[in-house]
Protein backbone atom coordinates (compact mmCIF):
# COMPACT_ATOMS: atom_id res chain seq x y z
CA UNK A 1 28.11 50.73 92.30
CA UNK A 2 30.43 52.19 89.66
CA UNK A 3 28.29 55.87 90.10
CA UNK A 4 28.66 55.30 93.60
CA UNK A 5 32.39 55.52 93.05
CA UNK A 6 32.29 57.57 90.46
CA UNK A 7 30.94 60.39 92.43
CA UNK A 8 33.49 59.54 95.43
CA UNK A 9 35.93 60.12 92.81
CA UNK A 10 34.73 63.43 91.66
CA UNK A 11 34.26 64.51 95.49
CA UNK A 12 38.27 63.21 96.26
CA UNK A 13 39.14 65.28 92.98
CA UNK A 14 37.22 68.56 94.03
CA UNK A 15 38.56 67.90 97.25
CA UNK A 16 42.41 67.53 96.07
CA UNK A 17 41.97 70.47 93.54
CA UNK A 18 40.65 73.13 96.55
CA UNK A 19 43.53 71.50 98.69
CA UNK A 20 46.40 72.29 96.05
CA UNK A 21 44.49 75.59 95.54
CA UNK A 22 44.84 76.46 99.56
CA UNK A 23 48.21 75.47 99.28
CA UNK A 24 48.94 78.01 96.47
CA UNK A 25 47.10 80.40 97.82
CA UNK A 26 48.97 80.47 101.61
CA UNK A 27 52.36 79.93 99.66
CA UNK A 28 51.71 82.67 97.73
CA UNK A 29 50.70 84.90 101.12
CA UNK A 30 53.82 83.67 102.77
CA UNK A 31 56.09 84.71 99.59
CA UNK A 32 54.54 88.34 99.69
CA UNK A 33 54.62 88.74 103.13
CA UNK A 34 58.21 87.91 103.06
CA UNK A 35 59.34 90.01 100.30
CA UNK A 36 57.03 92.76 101.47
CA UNK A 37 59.51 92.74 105.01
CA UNK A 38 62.62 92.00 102.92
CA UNK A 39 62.02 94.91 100.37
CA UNK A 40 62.55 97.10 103.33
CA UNK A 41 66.38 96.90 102.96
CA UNK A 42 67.51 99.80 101.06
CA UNK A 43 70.04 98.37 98.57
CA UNK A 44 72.69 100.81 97.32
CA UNK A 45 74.23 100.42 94.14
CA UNK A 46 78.45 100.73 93.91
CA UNK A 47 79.17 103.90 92.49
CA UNK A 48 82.89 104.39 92.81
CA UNK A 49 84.13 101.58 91.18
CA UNK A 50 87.67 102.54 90.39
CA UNK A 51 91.10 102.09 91.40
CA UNK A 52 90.46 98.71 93.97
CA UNK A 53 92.60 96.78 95.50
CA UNK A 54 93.05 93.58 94.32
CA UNK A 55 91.25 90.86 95.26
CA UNK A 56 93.80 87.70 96.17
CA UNK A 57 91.68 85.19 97.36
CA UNK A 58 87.83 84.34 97.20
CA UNK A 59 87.10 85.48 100.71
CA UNK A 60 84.60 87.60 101.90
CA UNK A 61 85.40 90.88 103.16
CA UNK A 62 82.09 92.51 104.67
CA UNK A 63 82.11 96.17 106.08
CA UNK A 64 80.24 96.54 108.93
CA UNK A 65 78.53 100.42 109.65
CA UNK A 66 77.10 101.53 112.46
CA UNK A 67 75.06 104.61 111.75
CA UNK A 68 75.19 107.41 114.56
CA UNK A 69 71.82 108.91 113.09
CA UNK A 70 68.95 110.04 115.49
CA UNK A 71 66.46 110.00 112.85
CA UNK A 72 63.26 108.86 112.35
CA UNK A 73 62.89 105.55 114.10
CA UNK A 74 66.40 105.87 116.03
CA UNK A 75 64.47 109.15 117.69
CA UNK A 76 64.86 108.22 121.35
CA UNK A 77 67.41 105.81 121.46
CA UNK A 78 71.04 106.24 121.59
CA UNK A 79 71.10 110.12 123.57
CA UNK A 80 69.71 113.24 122.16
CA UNK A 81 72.71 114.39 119.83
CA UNK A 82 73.94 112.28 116.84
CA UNK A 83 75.22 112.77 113.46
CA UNK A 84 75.12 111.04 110.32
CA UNK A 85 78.41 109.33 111.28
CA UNK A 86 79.73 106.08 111.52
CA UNK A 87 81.02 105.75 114.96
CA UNK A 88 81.48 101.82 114.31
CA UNK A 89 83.50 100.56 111.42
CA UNK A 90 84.51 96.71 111.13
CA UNK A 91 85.67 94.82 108.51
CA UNK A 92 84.75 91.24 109.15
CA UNK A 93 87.04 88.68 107.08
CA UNK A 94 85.23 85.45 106.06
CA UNK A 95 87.91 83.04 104.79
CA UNK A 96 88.04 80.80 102.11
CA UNK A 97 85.86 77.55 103.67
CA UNK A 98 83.89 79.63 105.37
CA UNK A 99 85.29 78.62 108.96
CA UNK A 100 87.45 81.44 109.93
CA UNK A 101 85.98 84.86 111.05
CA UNK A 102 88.11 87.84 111.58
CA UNK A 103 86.80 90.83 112.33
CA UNK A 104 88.98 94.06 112.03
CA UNK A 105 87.72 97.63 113.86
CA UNK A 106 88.89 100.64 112.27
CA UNK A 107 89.24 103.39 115.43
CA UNK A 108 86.25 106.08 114.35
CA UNK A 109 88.88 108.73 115.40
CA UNK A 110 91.68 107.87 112.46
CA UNK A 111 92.60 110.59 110.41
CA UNK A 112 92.87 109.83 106.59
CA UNK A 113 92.72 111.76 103.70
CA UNK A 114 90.31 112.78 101.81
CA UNK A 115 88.86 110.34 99.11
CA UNK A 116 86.94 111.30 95.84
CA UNK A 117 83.74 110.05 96.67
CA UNK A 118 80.58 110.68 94.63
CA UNK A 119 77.33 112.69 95.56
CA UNK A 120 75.19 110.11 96.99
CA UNK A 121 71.44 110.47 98.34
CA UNK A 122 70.74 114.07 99.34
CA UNK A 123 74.80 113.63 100.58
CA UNK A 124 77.28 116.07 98.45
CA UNK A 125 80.32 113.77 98.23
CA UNK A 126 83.36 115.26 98.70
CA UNK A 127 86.69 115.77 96.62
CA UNK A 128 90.29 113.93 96.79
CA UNK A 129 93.13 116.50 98.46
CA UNK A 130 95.48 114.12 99.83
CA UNK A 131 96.79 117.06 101.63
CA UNK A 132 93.63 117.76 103.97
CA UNK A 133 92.56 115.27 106.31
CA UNK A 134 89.57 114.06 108.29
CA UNK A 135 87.85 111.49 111.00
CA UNK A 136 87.53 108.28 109.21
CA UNK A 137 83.79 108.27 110.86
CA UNK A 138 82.50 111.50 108.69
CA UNK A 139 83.36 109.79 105.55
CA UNK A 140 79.87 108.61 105.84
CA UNK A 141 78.59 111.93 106.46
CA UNK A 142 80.19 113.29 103.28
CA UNK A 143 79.05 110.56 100.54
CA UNK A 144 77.49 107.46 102.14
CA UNK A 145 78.55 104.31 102.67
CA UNK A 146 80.19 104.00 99.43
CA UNK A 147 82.39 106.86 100.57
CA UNK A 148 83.61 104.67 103.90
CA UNK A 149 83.90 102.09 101.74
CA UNK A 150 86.46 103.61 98.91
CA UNK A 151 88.32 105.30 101.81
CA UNK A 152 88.88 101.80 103.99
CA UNK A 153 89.89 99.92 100.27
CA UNK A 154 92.25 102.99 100.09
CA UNK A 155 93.85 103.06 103.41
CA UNK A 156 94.12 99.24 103.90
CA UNK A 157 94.83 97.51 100.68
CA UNK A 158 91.83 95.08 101.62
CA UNK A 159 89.33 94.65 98.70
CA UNK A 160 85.71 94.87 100.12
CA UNK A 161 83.06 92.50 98.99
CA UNK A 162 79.78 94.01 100.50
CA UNK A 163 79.19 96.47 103.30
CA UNK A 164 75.99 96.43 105.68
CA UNK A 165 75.24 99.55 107.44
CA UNK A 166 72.79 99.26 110.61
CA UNK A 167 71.24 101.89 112.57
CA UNK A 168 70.20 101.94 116.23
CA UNK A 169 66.92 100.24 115.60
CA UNK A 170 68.56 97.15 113.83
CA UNK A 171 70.94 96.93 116.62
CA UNK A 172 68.62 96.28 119.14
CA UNK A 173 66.19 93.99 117.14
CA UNK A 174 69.12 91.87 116.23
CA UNK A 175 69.90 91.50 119.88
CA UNK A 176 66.19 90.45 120.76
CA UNK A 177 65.62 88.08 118.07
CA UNK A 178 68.39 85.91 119.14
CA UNK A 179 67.17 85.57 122.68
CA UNK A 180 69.69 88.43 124.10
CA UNK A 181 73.31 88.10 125.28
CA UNK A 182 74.94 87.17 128.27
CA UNK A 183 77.91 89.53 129.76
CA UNK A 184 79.93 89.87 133.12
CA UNK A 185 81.44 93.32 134.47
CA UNK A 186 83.50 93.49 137.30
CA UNK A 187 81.82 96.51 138.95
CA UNK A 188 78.52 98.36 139.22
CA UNK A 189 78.08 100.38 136.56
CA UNK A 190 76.32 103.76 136.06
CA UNK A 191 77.01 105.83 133.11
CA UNK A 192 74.30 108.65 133.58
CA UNK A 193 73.01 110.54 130.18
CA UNK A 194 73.80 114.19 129.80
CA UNK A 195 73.11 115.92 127.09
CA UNK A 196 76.69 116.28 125.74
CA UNK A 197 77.37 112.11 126.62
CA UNK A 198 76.36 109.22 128.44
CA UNK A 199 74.67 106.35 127.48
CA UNK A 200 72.09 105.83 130.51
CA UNK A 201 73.97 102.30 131.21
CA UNK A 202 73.67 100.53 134.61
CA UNK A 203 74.60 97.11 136.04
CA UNK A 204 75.38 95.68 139.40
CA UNK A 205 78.65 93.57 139.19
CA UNK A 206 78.50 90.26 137.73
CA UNK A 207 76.68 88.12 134.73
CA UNK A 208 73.88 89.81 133.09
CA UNK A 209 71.60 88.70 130.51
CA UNK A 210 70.84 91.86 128.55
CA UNK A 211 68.30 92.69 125.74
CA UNK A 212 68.27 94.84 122.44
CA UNK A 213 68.02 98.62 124.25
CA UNK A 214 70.49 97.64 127.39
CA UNK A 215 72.76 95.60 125.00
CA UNK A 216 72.74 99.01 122.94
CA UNK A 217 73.74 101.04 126.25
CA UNK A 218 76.70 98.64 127.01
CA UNK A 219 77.83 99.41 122.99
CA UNK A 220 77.44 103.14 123.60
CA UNK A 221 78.79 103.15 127.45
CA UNK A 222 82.30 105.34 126.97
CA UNK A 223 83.14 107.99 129.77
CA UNK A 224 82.38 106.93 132.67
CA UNK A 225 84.56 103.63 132.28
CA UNK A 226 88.35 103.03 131.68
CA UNK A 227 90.18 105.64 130.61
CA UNK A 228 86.97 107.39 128.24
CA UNK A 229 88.20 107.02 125.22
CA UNK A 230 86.61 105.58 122.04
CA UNK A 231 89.25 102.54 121.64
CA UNK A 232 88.48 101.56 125.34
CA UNK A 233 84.91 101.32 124.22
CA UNK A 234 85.69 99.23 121.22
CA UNK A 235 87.14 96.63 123.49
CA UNK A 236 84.11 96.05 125.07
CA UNK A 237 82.37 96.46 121.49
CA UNK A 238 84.46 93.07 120.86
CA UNK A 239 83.49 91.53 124.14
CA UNK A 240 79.71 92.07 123.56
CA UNK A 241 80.40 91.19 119.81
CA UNK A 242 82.13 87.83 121.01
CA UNK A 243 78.74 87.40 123.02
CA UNK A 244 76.88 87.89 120.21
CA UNK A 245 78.32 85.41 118.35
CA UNK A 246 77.64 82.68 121.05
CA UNK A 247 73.80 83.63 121.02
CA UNK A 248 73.88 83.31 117.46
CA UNK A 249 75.36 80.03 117.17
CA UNK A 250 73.39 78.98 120.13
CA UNK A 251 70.34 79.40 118.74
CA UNK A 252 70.74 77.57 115.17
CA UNK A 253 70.56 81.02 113.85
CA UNK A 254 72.63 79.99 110.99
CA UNK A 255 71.18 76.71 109.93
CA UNK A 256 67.11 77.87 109.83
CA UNK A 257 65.96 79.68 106.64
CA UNK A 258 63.18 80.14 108.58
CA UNK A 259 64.62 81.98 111.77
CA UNK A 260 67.15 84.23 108.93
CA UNK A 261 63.96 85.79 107.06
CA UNK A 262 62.25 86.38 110.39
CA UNK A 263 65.95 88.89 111.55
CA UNK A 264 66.27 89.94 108.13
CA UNK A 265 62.86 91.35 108.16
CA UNK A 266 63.06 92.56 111.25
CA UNK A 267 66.35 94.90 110.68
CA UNK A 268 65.02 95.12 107.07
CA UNK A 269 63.78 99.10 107.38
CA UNK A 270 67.04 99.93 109.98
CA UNK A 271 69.70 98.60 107.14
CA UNK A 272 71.56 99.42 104.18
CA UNK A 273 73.43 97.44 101.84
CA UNK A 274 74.78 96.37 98.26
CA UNK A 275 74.20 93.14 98.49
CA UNK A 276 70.92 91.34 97.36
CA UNK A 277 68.96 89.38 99.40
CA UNK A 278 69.97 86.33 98.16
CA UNK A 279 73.17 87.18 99.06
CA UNK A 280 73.42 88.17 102.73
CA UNK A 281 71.00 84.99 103.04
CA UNK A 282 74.17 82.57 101.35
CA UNK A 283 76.73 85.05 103.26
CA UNK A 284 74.96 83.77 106.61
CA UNK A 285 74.10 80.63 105.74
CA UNK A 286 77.65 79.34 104.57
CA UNK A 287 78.47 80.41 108.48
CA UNK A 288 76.54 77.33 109.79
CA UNK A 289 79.88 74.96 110.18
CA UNK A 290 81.55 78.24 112.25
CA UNK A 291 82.62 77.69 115.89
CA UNK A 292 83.90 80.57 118.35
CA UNK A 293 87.37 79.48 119.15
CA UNK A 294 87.36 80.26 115.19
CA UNK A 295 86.28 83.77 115.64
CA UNK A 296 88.73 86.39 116.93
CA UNK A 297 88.40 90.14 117.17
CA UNK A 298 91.38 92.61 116.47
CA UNK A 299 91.54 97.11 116.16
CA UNK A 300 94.08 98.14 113.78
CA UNK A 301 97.45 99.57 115.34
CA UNK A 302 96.83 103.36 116.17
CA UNK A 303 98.77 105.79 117.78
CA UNK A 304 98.28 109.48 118.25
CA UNK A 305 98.06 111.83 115.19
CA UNK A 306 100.94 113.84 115.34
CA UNK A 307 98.99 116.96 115.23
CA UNK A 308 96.58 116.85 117.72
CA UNK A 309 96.73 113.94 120.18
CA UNK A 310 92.89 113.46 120.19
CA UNK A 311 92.97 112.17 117.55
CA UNK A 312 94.55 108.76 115.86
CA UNK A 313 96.19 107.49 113.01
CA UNK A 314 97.54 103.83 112.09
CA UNK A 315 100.81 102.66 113.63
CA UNK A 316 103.10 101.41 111.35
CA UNK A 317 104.49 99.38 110.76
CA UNK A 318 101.94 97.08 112.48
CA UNK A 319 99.04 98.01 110.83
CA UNK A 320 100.11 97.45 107.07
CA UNK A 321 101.37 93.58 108.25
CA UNK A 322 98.51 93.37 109.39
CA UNK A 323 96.32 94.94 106.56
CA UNK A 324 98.20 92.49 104.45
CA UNK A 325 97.67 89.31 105.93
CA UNK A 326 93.74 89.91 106.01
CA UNK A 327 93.96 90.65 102.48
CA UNK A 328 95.94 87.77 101.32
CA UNK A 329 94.03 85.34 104.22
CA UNK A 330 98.00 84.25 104.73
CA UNK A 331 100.03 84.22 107.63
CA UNK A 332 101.52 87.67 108.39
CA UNK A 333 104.18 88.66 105.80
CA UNK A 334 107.96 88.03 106.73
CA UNK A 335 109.61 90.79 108.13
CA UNK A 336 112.76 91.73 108.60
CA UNK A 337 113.91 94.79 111.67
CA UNK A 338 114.13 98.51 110.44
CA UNK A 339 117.52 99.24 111.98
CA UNK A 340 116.03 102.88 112.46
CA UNK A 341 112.82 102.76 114.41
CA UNK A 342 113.50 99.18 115.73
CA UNK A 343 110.25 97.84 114.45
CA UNK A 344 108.59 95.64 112.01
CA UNK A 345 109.07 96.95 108.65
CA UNK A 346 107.05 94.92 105.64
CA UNK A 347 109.11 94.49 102.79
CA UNK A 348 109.12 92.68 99.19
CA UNK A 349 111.22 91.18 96.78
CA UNK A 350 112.58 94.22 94.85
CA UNK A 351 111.92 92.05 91.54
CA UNK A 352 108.24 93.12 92.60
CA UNK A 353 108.87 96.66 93.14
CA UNK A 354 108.01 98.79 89.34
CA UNK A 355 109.80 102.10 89.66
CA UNK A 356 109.45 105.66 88.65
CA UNK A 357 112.52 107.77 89.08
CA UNK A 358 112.36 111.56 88.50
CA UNK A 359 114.55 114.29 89.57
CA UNK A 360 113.44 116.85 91.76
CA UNK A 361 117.12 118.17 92.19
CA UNK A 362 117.90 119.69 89.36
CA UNK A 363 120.80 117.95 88.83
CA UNK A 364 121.42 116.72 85.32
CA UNK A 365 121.53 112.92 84.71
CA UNK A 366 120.50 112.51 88.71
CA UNK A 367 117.90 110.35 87.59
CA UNK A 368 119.70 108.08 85.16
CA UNK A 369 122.14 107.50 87.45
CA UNK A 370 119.94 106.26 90.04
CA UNK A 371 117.53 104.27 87.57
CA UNK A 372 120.82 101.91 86.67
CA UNK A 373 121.81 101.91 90.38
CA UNK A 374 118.09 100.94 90.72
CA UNK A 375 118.11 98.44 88.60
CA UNK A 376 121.55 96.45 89.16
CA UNK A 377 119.96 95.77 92.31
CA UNK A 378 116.91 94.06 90.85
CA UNK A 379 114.08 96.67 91.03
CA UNK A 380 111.68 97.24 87.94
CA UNK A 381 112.76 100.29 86.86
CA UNK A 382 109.65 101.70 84.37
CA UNK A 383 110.84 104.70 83.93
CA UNK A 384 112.55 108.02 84.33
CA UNK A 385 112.12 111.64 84.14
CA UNK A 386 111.94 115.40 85.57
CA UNK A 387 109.74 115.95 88.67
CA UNK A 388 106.68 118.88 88.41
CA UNK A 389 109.25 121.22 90.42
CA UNK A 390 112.90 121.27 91.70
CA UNK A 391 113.99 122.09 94.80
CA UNK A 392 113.95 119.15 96.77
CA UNK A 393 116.29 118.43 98.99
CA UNK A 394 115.73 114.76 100.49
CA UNK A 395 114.49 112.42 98.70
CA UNK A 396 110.45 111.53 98.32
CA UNK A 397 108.95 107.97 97.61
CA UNK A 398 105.16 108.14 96.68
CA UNK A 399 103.05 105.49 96.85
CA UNK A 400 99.09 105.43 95.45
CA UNK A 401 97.61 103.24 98.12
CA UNK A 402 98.10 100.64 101.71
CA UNK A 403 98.80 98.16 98.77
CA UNK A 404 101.75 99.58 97.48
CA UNK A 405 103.43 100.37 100.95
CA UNK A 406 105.41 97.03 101.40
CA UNK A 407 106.96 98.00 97.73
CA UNK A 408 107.66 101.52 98.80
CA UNK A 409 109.37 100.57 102.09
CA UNK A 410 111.66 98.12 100.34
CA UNK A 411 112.70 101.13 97.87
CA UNK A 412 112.99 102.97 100.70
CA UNK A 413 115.88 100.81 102.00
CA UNK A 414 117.89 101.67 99.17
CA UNK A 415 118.28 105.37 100.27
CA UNK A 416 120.10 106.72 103.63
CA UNK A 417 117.62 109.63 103.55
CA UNK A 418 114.04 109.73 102.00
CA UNK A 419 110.73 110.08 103.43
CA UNK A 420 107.45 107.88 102.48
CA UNK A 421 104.56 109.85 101.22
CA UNK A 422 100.86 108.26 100.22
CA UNK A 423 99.13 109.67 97.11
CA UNK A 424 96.16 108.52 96.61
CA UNK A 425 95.76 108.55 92.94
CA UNK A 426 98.97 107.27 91.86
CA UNK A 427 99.40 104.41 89.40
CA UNK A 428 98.39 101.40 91.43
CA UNK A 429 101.55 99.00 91.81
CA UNK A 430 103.79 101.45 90.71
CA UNK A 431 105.89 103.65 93.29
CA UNK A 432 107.93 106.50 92.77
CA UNK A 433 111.19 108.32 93.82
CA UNK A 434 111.73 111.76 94.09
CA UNK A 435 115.42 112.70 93.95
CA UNK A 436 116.76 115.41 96.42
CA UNK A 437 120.25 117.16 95.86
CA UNK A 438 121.40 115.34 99.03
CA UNK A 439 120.90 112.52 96.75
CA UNK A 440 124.17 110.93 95.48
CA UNK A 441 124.06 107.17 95.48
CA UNK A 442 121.93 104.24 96.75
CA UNK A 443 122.80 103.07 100.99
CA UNK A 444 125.00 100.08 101.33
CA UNK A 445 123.73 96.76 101.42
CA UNK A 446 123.07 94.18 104.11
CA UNK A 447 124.89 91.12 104.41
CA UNK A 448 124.36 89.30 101.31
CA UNK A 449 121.31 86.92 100.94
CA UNK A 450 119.76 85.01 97.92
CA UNK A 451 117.13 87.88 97.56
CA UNK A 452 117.49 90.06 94.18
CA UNK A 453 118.99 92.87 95.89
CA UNK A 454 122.12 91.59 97.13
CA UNK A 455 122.51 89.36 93.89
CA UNK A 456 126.01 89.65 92.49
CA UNK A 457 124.89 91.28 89.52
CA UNK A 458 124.44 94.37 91.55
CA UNK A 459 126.15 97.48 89.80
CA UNK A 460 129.09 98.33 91.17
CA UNK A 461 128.67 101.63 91.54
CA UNK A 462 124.74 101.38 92.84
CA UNK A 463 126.98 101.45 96.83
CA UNK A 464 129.84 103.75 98.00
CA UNK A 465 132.83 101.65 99.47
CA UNK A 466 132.21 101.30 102.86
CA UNK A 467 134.19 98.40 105.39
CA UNK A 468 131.71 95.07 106.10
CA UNK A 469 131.16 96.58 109.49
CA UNK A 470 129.19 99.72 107.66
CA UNK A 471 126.40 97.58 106.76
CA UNK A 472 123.41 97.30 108.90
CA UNK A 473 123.32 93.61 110.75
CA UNK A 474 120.66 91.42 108.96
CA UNK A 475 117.95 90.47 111.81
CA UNK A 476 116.05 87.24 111.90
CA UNK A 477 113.45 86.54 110.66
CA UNK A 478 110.26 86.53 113.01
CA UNK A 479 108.35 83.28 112.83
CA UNK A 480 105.06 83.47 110.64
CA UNK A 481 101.76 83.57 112.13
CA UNK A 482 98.95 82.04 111.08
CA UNK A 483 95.96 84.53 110.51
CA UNK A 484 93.44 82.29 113.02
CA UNK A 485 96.01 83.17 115.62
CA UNK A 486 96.22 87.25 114.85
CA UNK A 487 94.42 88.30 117.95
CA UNK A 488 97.19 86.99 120.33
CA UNK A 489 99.68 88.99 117.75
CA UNK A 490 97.30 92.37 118.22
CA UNK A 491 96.30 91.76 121.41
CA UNK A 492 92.89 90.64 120.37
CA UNK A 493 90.26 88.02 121.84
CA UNK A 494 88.13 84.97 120.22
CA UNK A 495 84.61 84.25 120.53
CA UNK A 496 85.36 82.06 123.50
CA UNK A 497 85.70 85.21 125.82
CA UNK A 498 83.97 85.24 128.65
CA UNK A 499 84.75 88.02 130.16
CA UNK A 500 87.45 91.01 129.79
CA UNK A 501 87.97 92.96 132.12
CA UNK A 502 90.74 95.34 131.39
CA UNK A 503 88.53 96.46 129.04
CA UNK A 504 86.78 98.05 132.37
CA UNK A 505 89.31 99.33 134.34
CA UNK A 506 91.03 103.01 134.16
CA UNK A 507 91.05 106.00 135.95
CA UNK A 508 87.18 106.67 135.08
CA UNK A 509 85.77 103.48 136.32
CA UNK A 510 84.61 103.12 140.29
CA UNK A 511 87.04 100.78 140.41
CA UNK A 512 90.15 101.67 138.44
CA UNK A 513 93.17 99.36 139.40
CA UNK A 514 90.50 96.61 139.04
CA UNK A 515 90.93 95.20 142.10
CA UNK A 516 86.85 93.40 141.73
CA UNK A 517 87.55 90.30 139.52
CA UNK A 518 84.12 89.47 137.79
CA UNK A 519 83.03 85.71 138.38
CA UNK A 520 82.35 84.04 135.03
């Protein structure tokens, strides 16, 4: 009896031992065949690393690329002609808590200047010359992603934690593996390819459930709706976008390990990033509490570059409030009215504000002079000195970066004439004043307040007399608003959208007063 068992035992233990060996075995398949997809992500290490904007808060700032290339496995898809550009650029803002998603586009058309960035695979970089300008979109061209990277950091003030760069392919495999999107248009659609444009789109009016390659013709569709311009297309960008994010959620996306490595893998070969793994796994997975009213989309204020109207640069004020905000995850800054333009100009405490003063007049003690004016009205004053050249005639505040704009604009109140100009390059949180000859002492004040600059320790002679009814009337102060609410304020949408159609209508759509209301 007790061999009987005996041998049971040995047969249970074999038994259990080729089992546990199986197990290992699969496990170990699985765990190769995973990382064998996953190590398909080329991961790009940061290489300009310098001069960043600070980073206020622990959110997540992610930059999201869309590569224009036609090559290799984008052949075929997306028109014949393409560049190595990045005709989509987002910044999508995870807040602190992870339940608040706010994703910014940047207009591919904004001119900016150029940006040190280094050589970077096979690409030759390019050098800074603040005084030359360029597409936002070719930055990517020129040095990679790290070189749209640097030059968004530089031109908003918002610190970037990661960027993720798709191409075509990814696109469309992201769209199929979460079952496709739903989307209404109020018209039939037919935007025919040619080989200049087009993106071979075409739709009867109404809902649609669209996969990966029709889902990347809506993203693509530009001339033949609204009024053909790029920013009309990014509104729809944001519609599909919003519909992407209900397809996601919809599907547990977010909550399954499982479902993550299968997308990841998929898009593995089509993306680029500098975050590990690991990382965009957490990134996703901390996303799992998210809802779409808590989602909104926004573009950055632009109006037309002053040089050549087909092309874009940021409006300001607007933009910088709203630069700010995303950066600090805070309501948008208090304003107060810029008696000049009649806008919203952002402004600081002048306590905040460090100072260089240097005379560009030629003028002896012009810069002393303004220095203790400067600083009897509560401004950091860290120095003074002679400019490179003479000859100026108004005055000239420099600023290094976005960042520093708020500081320069509230030294800029202090003079009746003097023009804002960005450096990139400049000491970071430092701005400067070029004196002019028609320089003689700072503008008068507004009605006194409990800020630093109208303290009464303000020099007397920092003001010319001038009657009360000299000074420029204080405005109100416009009520804050909370960043989960900035699409209303920039004429945004959330991820509750179901349909938009003034994103449609315009003088190149078959319908262009919109008189076809899609049913949603």
């Amino acid at each position: 009896m007790k061999r009987r068992q005996s041998r049971r035992m040995r047969i249970l233990g074999w038994i259990s031992v080729a089992m546990a060996a199986v197990i290992v075995v699969m496990t170990l398949g699985v765990y190769v065949a995973v990382r064998l997809k996953l190590d398909g992500i080329t991961h790009v290490a940061r290489i300009d690393v310098t001069n960043r904007p600070k980073q206020y808060t622990n959110a997540l700032n992610i930059l999201l690329l869309g590569s224009d290339t036609r090559a290799g496995h984008n052949a075929g898809l997306g028109g014949r002609i393409g560049c190595n550009c990045s005709d989509t650029i987002m910044v999508v803002h995870i807040s602190p808590g992870r339940k608040k998603v706010t994703v910014l586009s940047i207009p591919r058309d904004t001119m900016v200047p150029y940006y040190a960035c280094s050589p970077w695979n096979g690409l030759p970089g390019q050098q800074q010359d603040t005084q030359a300008y360029e597409r936002i979109n070719a930055t990517l061209e020129a040095g990679g992603p790290e070189c749209v990277r640097h030059t968004v950091e530089q031109q908003t003030g918002i610190y970037i934690s990661d960027f993720i760069q798709l191409d075509f392919t990814g696109f469309v495999k992201v769209i199929n593996d979460i079952g496709g999107v739903n989307v209404c248009v109020p018209f039939a659609i037919n935007d025919p390819v040619t080989p200049e444009h087009g993106s071979g789109l075409k739709l009867s009016p109404g809902r649609h459930h669209i996969y990966g390659r029709t889902a990347l013709k809506f993203w693509r569709a530009r001339y033949a709706l609204a009024d053909g311009t790029d920013t009309a297309r990014i509104a729809r960008d944001q519609y599909l976008m919003a519909q992407v994010v209900k397809g996601v959620l919809h599907s547990g996306l977010l909550s399954s390990p499982a479902k993550l490595y299968t997308v990841i893998g998929d898009i593995a070969k089509a993306m680029t990033t500098d975050a590990s793994t690991s990382d965009l796994l957490s990134i996703v997975t901390s996303l799992s509490g998210l809802s779409t009213k808590n989602v909104q989309f926004i573009t950055a204020p632009f109006a037309p570059w002053p040089y050549d109207n087909n092309e874009l640069e940021f409006a300001q004020p607007q933009a910088d409030a709203l630069f700010s905000a995303i950066a600090h995850d805070a309501r948008l800054p208090r304003t107060k009215k810029d008696g000049g333009a009649g806008g919203q100009l952002l402004t600081i405490s002048p306590a905040k504000v460090k100072v260089l003063v240097l005379n560009g007049s030629g003028i002896r003690l012009l810069a002393h002079h303004a220095a203790t004016a400067l600083t009897g009205r509560g401004f950091d004053v860290v120095g003074t000195g002679d400019a490179a050249s003479t000859g100026y005639t108004k005055s000239l505040i420099e600023y290094g970066s976005t960042a520093d704009r708020a500081a320069a604009n509230t030294l800029k109140e202090q003079f009746s004439s003097a023009r804002l100009r960005l450096v990139p390059g400049l000491t970071a949180g430092t701005v400067q004043v070029i004196l002019g000859t028609s320089f003689t002492v700072l503008a008068s004040q507004p009605t006194p307040t409990s800020s630093p600059a109208s303290s009464p320790s303000a020099s007397p002679s920092a003001s010319p007399s001038a009657s009360p009814t000299s000074s420029p009337t204080a405005s109100p102060t416009p009520a804050p608003t909370a960043i989960g609410s900035l699409s209303g304020s920039y004429g945004g949408i959330t991820g509750n959208v179901s349909c938009r159609n003034s994103a449609f209508y315009g003088p190149n759509s078959p319908a262009p007063n919109g008189p076809v209301p899609c049913a949603c």
